[in-house]
Protein backbone atom coordinates (compact mmCIF):
# COMPACT_ATOMS: atom_id res chain seq x y z
CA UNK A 1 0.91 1.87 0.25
CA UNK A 2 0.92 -0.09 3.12
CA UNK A 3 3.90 -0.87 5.57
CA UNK A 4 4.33 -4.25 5.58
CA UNK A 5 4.49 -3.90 1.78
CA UNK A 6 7.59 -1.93 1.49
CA UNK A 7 9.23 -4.96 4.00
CA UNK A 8 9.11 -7.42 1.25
CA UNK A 9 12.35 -8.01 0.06
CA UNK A 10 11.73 -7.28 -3.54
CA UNK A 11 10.15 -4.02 -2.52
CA UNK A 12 13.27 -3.21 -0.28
CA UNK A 13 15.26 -3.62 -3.25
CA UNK A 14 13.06 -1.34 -5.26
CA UNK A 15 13.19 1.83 -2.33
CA UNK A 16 16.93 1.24 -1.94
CA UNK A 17 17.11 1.61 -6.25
CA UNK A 18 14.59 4.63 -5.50
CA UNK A 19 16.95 6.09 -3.11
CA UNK A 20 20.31 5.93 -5.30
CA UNK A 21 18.54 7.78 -8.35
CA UNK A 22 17.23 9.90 -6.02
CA UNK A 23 20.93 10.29 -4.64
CA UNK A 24 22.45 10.76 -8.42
CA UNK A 25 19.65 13.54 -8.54
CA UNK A 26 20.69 15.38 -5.93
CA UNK A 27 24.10 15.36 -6.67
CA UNK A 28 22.33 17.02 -9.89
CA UNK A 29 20.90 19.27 -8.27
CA UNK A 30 23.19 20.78 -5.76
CA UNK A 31 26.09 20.54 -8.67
CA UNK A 32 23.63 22.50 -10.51
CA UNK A 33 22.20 24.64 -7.76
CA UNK A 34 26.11 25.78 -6.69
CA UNK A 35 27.02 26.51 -10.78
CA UNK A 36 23.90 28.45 -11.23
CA UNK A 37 24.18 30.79 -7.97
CA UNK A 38 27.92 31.44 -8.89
CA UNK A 39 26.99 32.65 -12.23
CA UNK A 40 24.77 34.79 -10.41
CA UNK A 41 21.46 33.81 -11.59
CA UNK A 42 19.02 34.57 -8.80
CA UNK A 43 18.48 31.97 -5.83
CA UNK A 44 14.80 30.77 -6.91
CA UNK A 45 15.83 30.50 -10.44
CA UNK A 46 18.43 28.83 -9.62
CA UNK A 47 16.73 26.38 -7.67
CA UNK A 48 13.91 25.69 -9.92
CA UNK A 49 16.07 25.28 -12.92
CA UNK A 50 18.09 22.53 -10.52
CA UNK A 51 15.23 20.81 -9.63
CA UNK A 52 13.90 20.32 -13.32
CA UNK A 53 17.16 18.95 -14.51
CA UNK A 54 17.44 16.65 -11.56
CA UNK A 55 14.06 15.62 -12.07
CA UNK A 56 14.36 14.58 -15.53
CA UNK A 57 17.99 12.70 -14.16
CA UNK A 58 15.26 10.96 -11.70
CA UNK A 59 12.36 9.96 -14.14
CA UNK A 60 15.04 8.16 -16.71
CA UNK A 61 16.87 6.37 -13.79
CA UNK A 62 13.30 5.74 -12.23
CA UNK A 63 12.08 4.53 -15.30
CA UNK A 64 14.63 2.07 -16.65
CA UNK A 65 16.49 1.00 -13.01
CA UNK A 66 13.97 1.30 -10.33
CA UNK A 67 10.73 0.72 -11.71
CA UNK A 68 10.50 -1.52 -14.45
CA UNK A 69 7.18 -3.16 -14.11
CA UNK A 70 5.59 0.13 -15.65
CA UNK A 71 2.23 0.16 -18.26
CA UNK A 72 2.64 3.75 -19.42
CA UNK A 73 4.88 4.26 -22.43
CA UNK A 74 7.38 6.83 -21.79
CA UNK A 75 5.64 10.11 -22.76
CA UNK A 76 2.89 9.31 -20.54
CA UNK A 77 5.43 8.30 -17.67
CA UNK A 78 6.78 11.98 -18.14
CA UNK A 79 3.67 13.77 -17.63
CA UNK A 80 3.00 11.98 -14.59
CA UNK A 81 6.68 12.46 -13.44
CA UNK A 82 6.43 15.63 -14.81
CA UNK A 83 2.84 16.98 -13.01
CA UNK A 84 4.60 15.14 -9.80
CA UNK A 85 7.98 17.25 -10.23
CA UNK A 86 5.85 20.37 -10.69
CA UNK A 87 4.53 20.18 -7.63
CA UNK A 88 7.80 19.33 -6.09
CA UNK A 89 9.49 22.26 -7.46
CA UNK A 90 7.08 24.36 -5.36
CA UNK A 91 7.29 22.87 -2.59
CA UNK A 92 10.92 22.80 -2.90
CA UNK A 93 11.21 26.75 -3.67
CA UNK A 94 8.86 27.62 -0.44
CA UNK A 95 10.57 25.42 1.56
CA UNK A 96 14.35 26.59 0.61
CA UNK A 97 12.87 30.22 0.84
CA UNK A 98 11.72 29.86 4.85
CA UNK A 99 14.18 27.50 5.51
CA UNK A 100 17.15 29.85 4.41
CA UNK A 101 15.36 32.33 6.65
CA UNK A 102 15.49 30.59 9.63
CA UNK A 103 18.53 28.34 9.49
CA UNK A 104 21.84 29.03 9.92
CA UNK A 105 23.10 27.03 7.17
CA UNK A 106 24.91 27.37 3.79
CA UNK A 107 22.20 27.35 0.81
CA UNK A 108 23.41 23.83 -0.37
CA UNK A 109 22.51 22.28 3.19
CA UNK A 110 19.24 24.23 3.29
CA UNK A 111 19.04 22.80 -0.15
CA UNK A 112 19.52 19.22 1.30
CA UNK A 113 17.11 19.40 3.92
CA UNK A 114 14.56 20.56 1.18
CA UNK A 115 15.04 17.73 -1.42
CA UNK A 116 14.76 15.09 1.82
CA UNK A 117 11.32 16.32 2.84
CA UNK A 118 10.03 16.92 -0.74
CA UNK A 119 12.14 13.68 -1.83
CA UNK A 120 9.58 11.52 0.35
CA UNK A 121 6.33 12.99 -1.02
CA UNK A 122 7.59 12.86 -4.55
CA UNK A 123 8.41 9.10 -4.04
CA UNK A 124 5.03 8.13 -2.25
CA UNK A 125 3.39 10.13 -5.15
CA UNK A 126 5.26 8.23 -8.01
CA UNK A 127 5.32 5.00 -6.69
CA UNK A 128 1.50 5.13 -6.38
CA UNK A 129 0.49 7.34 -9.20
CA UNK A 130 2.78 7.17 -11.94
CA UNK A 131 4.48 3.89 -11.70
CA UNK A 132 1.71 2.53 -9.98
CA UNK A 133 3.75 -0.44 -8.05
CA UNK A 134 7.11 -0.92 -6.12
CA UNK A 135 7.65 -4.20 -7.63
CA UNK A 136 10.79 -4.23 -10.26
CA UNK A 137 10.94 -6.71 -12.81
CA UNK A 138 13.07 -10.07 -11.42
């Protein structure tokens, strides 16, 4: 995916979509994340369970909002998004388990700065693997 790609206006559109179901996804998981940690389930089980159920939030909203110009039907979608989210929930466990080493922060902002770097690689990996194109329908 090239740069002067994403400038195109319709593609703009598309990332800015991206980024608000990535935004109600978060909200997902950090809603989650908090209820699951005060019910005392432990920290990486709490995280990974967060992640999955924002990631489904993600694929739907991805799906039917953001990218609309798709060829896979919708169980084929979800193994994509679904092989893509698996490697996204690792990432995001290692990364909240140094990062909550070394920073200072409360777990939800640690959290945060997780989902941002793992948010980018998930979206470069879905919008040229799964989706295949960053073109929404007019």
């Amino acid at each position: 995916m090239k740069v002067h790609h994403i400038a195109k206006t319709h593609n703009l559109i598309a990332l800015l979509k991206y980024n608000l179901s990535g935004a109600a996804a978060i909200l997902t998981d950090i809603a989650l994340l908090y209820l699951f940690i005060e019910l005392g389930l432990p920290q990486v089980l709490s995280v990974a369970l967060s992640v999955i159920a924002s990631g489904s939030v993600h694929y739907i909203i991805s799906r039917y909002y953001v990218f609309r110009s798709f060829k896979r039907s919708f169980i084929a979608g979800a193994i994509y998004f679904a092989s893509i989210l698996s490697i996204s929930v690792a990432l995001n466990i290692g990364l909240y388990l140094v990062l909550i080493e070394v920073l200072p922060f409360h777990f939800t902002i640690i959290r945060a700065i997780s989902i941002g770097i793992v948010g980018i690689l998930s979206f470069t990996l879905n919008a040229h693997y799964n989706f295949g194109t960053l073109t929404p329908k007019p």
